[in-house]
C-alpha atoms as a PDB file:
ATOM      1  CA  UNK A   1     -58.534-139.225 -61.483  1.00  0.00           C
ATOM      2  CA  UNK A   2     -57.896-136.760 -58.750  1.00  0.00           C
ATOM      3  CA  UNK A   3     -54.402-135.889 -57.438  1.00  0.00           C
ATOM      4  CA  UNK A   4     -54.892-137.680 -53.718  1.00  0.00           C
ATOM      5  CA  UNK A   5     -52.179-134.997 -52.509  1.00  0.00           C
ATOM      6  CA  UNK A   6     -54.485-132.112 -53.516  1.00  0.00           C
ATOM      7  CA  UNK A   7     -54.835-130.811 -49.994  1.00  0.00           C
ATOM      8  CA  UNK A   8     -52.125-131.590 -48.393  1.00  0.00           C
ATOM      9  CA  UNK A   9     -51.570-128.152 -47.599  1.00  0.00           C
ATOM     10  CA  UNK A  10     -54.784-127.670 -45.424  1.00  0.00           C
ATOM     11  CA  UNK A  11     -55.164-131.575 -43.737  1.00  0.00           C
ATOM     12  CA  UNK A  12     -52.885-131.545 -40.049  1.00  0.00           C
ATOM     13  CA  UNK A  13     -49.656-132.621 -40.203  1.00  0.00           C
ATOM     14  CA  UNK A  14     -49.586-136.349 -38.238  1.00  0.00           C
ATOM     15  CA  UNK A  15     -45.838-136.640 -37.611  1.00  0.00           C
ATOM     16  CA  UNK A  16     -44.161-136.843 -41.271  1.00  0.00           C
ATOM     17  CA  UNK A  17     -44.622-140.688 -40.724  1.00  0.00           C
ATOM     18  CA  UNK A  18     -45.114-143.261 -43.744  1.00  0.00           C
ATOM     19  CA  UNK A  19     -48.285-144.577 -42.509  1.00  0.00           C
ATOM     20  CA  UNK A  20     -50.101-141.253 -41.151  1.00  0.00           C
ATOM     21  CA  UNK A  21     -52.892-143.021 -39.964  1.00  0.00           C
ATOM     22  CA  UNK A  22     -52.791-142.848 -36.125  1.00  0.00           C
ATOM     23  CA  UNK A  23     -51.589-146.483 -34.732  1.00  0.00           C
ATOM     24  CA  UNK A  24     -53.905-145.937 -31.370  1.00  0.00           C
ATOM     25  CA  UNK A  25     -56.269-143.756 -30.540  1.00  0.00           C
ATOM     26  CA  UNK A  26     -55.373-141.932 -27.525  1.00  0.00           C
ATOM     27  CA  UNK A  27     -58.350-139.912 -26.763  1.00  0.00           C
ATOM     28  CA  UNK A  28     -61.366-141.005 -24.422  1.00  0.00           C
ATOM     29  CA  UNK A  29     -63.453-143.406 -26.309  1.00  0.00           C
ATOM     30  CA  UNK A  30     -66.848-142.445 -24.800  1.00  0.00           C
ATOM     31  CA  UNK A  31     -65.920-138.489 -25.721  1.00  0.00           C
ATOM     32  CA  UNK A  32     -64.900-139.510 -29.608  1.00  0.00           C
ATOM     33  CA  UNK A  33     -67.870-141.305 -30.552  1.00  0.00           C
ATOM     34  CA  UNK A  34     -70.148-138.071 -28.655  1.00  0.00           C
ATOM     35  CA  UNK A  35     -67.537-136.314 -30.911  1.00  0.00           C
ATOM     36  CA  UNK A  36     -68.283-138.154 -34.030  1.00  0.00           C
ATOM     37  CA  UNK A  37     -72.153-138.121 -33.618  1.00  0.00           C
ATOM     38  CA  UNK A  38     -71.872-134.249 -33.298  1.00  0.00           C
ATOM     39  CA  UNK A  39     -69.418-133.827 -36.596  1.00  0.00           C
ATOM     40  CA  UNK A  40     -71.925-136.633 -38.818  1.00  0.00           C
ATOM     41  CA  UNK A  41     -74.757-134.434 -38.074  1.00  0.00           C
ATOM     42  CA  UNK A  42     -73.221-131.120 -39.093  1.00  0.00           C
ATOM     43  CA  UNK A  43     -72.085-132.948 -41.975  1.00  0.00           C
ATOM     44  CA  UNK A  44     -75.587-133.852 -43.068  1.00  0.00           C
ATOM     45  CA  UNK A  45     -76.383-129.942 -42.468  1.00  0.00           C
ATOM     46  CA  UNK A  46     -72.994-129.079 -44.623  1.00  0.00           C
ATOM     47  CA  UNK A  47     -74.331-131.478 -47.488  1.00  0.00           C
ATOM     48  CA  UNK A  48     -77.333-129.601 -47.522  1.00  0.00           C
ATOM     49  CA  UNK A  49     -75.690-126.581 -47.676  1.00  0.00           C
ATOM     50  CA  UNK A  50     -73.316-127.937 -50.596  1.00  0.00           C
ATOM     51  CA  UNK A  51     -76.737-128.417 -52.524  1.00  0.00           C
ATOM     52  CA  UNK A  52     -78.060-125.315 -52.404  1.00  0.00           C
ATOM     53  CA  UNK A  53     -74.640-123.504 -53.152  1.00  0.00           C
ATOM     54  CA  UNK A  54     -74.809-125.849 -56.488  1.00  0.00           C
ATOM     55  CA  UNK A  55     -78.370-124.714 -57.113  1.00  0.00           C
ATOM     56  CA  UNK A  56     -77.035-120.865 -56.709  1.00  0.00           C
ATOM     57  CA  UNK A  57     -74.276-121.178 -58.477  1.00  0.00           C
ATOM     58  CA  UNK A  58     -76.096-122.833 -61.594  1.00  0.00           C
ATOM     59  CA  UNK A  59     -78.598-119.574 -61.321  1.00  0.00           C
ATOM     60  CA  UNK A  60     -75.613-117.302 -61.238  1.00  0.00           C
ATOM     61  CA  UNK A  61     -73.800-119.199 -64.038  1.00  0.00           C
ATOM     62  CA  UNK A  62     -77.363-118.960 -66.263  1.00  0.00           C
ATOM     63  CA  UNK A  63     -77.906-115.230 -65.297  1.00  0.00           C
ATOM     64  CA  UNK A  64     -74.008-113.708 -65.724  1.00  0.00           C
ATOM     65  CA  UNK A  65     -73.311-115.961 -69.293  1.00  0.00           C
ATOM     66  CA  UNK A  66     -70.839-118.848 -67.684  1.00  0.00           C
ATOM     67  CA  UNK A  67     -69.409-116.507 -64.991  1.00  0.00           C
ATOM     68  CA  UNK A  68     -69.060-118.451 -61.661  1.00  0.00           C
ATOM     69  CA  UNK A  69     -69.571-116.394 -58.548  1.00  0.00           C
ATOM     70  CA  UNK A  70     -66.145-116.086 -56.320  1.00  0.00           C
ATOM     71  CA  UNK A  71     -67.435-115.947 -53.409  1.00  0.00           C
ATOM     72  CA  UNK A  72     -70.285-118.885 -53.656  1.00  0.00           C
ATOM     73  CA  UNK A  73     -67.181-121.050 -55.135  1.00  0.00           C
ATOM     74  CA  UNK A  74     -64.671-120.576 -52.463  1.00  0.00           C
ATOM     75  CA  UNK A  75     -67.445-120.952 -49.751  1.00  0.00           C
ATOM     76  CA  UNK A  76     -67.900-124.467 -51.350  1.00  0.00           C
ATOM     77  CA  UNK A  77     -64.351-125.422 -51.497  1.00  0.00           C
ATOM     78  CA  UNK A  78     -63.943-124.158 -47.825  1.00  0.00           C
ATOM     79  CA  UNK A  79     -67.198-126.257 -46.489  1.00  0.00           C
ATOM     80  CA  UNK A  80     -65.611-129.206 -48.773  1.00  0.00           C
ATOM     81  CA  UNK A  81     -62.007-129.206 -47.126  1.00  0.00           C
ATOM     82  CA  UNK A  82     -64.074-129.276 -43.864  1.00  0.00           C
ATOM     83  CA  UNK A  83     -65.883-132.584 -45.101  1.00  0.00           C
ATOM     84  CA  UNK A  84     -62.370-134.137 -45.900  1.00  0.00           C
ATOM     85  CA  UNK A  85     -61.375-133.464 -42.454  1.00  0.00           C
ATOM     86  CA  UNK A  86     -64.288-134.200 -40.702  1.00  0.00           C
ATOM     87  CA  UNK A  87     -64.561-137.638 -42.537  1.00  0.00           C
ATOM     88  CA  UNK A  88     -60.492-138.260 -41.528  1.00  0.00           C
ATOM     89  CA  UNK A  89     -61.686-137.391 -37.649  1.00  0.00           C
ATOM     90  CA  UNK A  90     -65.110-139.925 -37.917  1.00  0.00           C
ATOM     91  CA  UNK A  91     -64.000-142.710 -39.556  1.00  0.00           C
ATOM     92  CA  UNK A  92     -60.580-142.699 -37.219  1.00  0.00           C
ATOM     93  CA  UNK A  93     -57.768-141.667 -39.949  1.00  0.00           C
ATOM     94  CA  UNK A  94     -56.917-138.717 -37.510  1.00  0.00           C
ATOM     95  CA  UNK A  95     -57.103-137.744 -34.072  1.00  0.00           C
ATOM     96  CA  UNK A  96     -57.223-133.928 -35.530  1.00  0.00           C
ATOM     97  CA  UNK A  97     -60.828-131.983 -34.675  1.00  0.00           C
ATOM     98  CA  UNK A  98     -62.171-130.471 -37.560  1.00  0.00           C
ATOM     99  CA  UNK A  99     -63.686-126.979 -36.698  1.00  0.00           C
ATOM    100  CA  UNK A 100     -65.064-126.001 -34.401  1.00  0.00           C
ATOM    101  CA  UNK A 101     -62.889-127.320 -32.000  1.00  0.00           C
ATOM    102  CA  UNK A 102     -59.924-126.252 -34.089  1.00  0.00           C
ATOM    103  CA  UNK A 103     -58.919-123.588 -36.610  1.00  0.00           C
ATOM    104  CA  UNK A 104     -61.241-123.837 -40.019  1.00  0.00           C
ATOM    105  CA  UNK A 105     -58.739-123.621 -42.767  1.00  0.00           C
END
C-alpha cells in the first residue's frame, strides 16, 4: 500500500491543523468552479501526456537493457505531484492553486 505521507513535502502547508481539509471555502464561488473547469481540462491534457511518457519510457527501457531515462522519469513524477494537487484544489480538499497560478514544485 502506498505511504499516504509520501508528499508531504511538496502539498501546501494548510495551518498544521488535525483536519487539513479547509472548513469553508473562502474564495468566490463563481471564480472556483471557472477555476476547476480550467485545471480538469489540463488534467485530461496531463493524462495524455503521462501516456505517452509511459510509452517512451518502455522504448527507452527496451533499447538501453532496463535503464530508465532520468529525465523522462522525473518529468513524470513532476506532472504527477501536479495531478495530486490539482485533484486536492477540484474536488475542494484545498484552497491552494496548483500551477500555474502558483509555484510548480
Amino acid at each position: 500500500m502506498a505511504d499516504p505521507n509520501e508528499f508531504d513535502h511538496v502539498m501546501p502547508d494548510l495551518g498544521g491543523a488535525t483536519d487539513k481539509r479547509p472548513k469553508e471555502i473562502t474564495e468566490n464561488i463563481g471564480a472556483r468552479i471557472l477555476y476547476s473547469i480550467i485545471i480538469w481540462i489540463m488534467m485530461s491534457f496531463a493524462s495524455t501526456i503521462i501516456g505517452l511518457l509511459a510509452v517512451l519510457q518502455g522504448i527507452v527501457l527496451l533499447t538501453t537493457g532496463k535503464k530508465p531515462n532520468g529525465r523522462i522519469a522525473s518529468v513524470g513524477t513532476d506532472i504527477g505531484i501536479w495531478f495530486a494537487k490539482s485533484t486536492r484544489y477540484i474536488t475542494a480538499d484545498s484552497e491552494v492553486k496548483p500551477w500555474p497560478w502558483t509555484e510548480l514544485d
